[in-house]
C-alpha atoms as a PDB file:
ATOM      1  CA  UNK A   1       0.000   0.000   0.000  1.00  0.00           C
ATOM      2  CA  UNK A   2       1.240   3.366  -0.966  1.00  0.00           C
ATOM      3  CA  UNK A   3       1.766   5.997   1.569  1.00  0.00           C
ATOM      4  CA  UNK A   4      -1.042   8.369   0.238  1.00  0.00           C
ATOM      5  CA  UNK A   5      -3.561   5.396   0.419  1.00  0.00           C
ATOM      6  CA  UNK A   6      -2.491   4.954   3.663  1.00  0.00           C
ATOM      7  CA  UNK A   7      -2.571   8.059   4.891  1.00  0.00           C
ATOM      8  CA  UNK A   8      -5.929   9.019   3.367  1.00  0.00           C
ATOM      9  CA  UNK A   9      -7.332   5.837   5.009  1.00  0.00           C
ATOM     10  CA  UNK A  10      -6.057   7.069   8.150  1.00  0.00           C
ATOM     11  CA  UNK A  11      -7.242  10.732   7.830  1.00  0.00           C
ATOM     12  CA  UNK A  12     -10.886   9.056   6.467  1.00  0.00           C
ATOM     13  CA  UNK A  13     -11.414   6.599   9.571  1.00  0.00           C
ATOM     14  CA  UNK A  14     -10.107   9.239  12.125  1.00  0.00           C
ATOM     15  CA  UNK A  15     -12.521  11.986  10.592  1.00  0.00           C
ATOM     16  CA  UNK A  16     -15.354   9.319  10.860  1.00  0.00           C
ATOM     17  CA  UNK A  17     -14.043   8.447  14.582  1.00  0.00           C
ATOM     18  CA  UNK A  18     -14.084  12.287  15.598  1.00  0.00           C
ATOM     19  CA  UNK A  19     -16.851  13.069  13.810  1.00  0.00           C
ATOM     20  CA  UNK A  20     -19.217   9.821  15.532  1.00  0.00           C
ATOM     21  CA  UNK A  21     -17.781  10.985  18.822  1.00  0.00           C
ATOM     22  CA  UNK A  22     -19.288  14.147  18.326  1.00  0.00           C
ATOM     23  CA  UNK A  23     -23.078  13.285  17.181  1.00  0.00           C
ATOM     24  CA  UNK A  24     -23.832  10.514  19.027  1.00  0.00           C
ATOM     25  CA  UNK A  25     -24.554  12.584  22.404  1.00  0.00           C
ATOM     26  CA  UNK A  26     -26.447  14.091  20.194  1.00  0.00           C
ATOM     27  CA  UNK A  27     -28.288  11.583  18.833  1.00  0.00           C
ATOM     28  CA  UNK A  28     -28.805   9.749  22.372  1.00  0.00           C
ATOM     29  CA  UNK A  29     -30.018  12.549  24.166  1.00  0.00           C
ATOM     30  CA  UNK A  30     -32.200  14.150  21.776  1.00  0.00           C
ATOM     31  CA  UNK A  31     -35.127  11.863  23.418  1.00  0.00           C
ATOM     32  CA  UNK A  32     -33.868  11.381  26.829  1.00  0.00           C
ATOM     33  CA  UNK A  33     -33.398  15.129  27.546  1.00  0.00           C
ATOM     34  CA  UNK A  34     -36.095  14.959  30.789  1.00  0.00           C
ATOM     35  CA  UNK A  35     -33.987  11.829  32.458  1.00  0.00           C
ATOM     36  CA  UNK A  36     -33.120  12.926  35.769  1.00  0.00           C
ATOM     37  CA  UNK A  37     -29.308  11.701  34.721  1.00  0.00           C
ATOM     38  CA  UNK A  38     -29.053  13.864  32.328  1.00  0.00           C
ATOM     39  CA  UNK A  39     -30.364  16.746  34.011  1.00  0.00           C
ATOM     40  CA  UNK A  40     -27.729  16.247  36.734  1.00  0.00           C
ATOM     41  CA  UNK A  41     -25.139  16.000  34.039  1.00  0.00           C
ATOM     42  CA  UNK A  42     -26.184  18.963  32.720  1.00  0.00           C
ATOM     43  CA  UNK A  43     -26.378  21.136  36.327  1.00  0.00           C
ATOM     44  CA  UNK A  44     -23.010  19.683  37.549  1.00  0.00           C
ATOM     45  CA  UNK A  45     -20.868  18.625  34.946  1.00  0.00           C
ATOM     46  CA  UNK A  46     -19.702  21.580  33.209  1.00  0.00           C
ATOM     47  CA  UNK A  47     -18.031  23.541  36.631  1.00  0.00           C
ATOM     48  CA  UNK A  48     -16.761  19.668  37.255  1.00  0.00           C
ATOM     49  CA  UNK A  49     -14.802  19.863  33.851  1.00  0.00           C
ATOM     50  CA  UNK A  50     -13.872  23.567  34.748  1.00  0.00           C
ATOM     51  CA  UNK A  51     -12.362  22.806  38.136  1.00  0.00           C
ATOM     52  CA  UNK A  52     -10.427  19.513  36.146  1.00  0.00           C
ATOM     53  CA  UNK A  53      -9.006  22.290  33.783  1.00  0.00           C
ATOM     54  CA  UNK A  54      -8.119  24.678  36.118  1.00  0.00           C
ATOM     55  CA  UNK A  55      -6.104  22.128  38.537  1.00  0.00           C
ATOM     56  CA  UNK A  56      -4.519  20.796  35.455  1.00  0.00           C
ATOM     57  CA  UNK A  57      -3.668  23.949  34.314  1.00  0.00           C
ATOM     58  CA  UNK A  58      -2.289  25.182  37.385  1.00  0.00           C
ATOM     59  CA  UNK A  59      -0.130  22.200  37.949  1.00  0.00           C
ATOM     60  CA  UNK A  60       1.082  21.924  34.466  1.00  0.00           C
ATOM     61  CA  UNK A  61       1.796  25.519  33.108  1.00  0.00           C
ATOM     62  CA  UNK A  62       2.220  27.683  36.031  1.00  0.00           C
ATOM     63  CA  UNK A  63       5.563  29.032  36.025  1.00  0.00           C
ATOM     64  CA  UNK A  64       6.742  27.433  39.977  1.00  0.00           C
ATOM     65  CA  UNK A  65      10.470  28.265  39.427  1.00  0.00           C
ATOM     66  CA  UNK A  66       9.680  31.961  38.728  1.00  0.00           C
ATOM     67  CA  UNK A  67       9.910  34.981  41.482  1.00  0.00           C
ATOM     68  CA  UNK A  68       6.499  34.741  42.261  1.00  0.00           C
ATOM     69  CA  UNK A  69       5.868  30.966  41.686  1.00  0.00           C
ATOM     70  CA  UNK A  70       2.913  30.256  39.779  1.00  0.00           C
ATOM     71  CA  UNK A  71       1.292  33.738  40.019  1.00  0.00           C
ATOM     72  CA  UNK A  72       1.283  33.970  35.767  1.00  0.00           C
ATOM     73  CA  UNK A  73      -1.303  31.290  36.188  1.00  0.00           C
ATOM     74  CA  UNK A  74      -3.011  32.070  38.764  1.00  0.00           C
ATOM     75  CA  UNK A  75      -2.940  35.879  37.802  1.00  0.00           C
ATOM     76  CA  UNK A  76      -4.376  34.704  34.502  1.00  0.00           C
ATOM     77  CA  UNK A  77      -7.416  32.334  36.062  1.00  0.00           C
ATOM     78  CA  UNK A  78      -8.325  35.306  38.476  1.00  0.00           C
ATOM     79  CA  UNK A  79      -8.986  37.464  35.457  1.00  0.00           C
ATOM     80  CA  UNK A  80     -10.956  34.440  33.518  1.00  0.00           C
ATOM     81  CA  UNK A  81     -13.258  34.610  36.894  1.00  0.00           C
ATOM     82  CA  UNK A  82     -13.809  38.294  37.266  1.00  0.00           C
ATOM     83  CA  UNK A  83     -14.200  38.993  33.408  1.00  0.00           C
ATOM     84  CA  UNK A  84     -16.936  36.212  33.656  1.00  0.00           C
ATOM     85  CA  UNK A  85     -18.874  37.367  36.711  1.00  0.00           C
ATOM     86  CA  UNK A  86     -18.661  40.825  35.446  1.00  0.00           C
ATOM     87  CA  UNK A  87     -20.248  40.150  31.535  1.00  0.00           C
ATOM     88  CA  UNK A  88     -21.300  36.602  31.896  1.00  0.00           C
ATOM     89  CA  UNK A  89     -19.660  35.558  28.618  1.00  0.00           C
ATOM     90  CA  UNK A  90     -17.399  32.862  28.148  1.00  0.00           C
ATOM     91  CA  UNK A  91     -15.745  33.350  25.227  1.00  0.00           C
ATOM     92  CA  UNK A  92     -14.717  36.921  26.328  1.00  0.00           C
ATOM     93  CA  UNK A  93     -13.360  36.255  30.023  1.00  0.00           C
ATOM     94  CA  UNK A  94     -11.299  32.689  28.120  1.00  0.00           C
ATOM     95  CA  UNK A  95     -10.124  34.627  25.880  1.00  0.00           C
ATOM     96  CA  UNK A  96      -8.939  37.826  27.987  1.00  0.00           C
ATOM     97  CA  UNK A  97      -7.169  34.797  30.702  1.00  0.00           C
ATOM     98  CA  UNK A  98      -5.790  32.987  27.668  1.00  0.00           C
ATOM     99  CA  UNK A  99      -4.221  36.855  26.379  1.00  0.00           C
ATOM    100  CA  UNK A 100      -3.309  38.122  29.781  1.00  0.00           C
ATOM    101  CA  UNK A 101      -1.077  34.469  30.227  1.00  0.00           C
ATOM    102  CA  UNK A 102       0.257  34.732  26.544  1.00  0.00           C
ATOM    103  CA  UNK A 103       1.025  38.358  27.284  1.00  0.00           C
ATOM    104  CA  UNK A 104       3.088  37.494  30.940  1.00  0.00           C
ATOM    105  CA  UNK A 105       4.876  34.337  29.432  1.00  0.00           C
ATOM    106  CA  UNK A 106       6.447  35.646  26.334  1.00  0.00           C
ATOM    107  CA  UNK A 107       7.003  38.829  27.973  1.00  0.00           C
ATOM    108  CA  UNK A 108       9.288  37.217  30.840  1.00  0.00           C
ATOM    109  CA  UNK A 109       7.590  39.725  33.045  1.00  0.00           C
ATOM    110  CA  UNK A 110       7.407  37.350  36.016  1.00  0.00           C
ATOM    111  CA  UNK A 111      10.797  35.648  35.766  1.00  0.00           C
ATOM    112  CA  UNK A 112      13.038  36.139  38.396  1.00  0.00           C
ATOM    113  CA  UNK A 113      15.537  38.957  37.297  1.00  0.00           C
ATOM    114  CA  UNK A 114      12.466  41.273  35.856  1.00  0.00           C
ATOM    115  CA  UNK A 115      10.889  42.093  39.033  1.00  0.00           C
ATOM    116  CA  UNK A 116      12.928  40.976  41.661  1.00  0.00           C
END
């Protein structure tokens, strides 16, 4: 087998794999949206996945070694949870956290000679 078959299988059946994962929820809960599961799914799981994230993202990207250890990150989450409490929109207070990170790690601004 060539390596363009190959690969265009591979692209083809992981398209179909991402794209099943996507639209069977979907399908499933289209007539089950009254269960009481699924209601507590609903209510519970989405600050669940947020609280994953944010311990994840804390212990994995947080600058610990820097003058003020971790404070890019947590500087960064504090600013996701007042942007979102003051306009209630997600996209806006992600995207200002995700900046105000970008901005303080490619900046250096935290690293131990800047400040310190």
């Amino acid at each position: 087998m060539s390596d363009t078959v190959y690969l265009t299988a591979f692209i083809a059946v992981a398209a179909a794999a991402t794209f099943a994962t996507r639209i069977i929820p979907f399908l499933f809960f289209e007539r089950h949206t009254e269960h009481p599961l699924v209601k507590h799914l609903g209510r519970f799981l989405p600050a669940a996945v947020m609280a994953l994230l944010a311990t994840v993202f804390l212990q994995r990207s947080a600058d610990w070694d820097a003058f003020l250890p971790g404070f890019d990150a947590i500087l960064a989450g504090a600013l996701v949870v007042i942007v979102h409490l003051w306009r209630r929109n997600a996209l806006l207070s992600i995207a200002a956290g995700t900046a105000t990170y970008m901005v303080i790690r490619q900046s250096g601004l935290l690293e131990s000679g800047v400040i310190g």
